[in-house]
Protein backbone atom coordinates (compact mmCIF):
# COMPACT_ATOMS: atom_id res chain seq x y z
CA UNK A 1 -23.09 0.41 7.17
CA UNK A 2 -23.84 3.36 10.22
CA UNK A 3 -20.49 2.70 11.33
CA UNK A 4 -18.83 4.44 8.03
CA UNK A 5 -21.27 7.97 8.99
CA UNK A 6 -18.81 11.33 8.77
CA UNK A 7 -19.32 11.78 12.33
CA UNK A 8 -18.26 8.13 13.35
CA UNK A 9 -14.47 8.67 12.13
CA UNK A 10 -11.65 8.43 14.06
CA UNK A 11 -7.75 9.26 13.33
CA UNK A 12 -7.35 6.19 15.28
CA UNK A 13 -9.73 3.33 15.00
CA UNK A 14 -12.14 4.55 12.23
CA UNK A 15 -10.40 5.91 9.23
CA UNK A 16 -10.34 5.42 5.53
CA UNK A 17 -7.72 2.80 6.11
CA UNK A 18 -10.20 1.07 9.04
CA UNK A 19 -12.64 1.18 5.89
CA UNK A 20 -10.36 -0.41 3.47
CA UNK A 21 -9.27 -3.92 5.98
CA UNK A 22 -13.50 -3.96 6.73
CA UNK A 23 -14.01 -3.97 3.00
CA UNK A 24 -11.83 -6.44 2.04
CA UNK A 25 -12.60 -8.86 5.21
CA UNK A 26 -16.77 -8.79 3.94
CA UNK A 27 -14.90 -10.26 0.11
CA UNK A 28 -13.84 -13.15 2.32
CA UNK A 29 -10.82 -13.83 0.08
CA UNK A 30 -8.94 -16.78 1.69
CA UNK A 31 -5.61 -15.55 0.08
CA UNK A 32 -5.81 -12.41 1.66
CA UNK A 33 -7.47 -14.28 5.08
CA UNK A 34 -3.91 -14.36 7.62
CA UNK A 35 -3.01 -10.55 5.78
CA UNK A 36 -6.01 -9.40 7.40
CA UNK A 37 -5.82 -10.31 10.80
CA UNK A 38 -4.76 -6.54 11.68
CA UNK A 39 -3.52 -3.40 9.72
CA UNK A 40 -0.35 -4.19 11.32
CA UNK A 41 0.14 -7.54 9.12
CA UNK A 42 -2.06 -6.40 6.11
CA UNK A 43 0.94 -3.31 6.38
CA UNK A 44 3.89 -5.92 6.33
CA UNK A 45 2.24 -8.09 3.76
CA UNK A 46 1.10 -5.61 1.51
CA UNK A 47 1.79 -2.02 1.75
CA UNK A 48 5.68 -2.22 2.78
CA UNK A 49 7.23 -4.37 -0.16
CA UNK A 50 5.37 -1.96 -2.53
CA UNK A 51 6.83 1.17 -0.77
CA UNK A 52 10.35 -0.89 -0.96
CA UNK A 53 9.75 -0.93 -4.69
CA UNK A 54 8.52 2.28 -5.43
CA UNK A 55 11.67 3.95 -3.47
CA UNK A 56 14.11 1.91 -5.59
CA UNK A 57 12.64 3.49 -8.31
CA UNK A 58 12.93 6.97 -7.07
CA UNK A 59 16.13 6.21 -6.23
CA UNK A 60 16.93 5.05 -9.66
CA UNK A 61 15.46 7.92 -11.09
CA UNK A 62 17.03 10.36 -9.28
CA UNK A 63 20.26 9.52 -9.70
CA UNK A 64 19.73 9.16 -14.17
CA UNK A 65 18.69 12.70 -13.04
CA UNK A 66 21.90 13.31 -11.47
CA UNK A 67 24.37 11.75 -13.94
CA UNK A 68 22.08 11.16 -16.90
CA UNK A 69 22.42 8.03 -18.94
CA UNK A 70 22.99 7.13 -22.73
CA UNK A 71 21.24 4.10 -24.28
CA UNK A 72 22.98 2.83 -27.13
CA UNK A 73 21.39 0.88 -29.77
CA UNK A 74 23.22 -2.38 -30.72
CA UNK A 75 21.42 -3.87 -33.41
């Protein structure tokens, strides 16, 4: 598509992410339909739960880091 030309992008309104929500919208996935009504919900839907998860496991690993941690083998 002309629109996705180097010398059409924008920080703003034309950007990798821009290219991404376009993208999916063309797969016309109805799941995904309401998530894509703006990068604003597509961001609440999809993008913040998995940054949620991924800093719980920073966090985790950070502090076995910290303290360490022993597994012991029952059987």
């Amino acid at each position: 598509m002309p629109i996705w030309k180097p010398e059409n992008y924008s920080e703003e309104d034309n950007n990798c992410y821009s290219f991404v929500i376009t993208f999916l919208r063309l797969l016309q996935i109805k799941a995904l339909r309401s998530s894509l009504s703006g990068k604003t919900q597509f961001c609440k839907d999809y993008i913040v739960p998995r940054t949620k998860n991924a800093a719980k496991y920073i966090a985790l690993y950070r502090q076995v880091v910290k303290e360490g941690i022993t597994i012991i083998n029952t059987k």
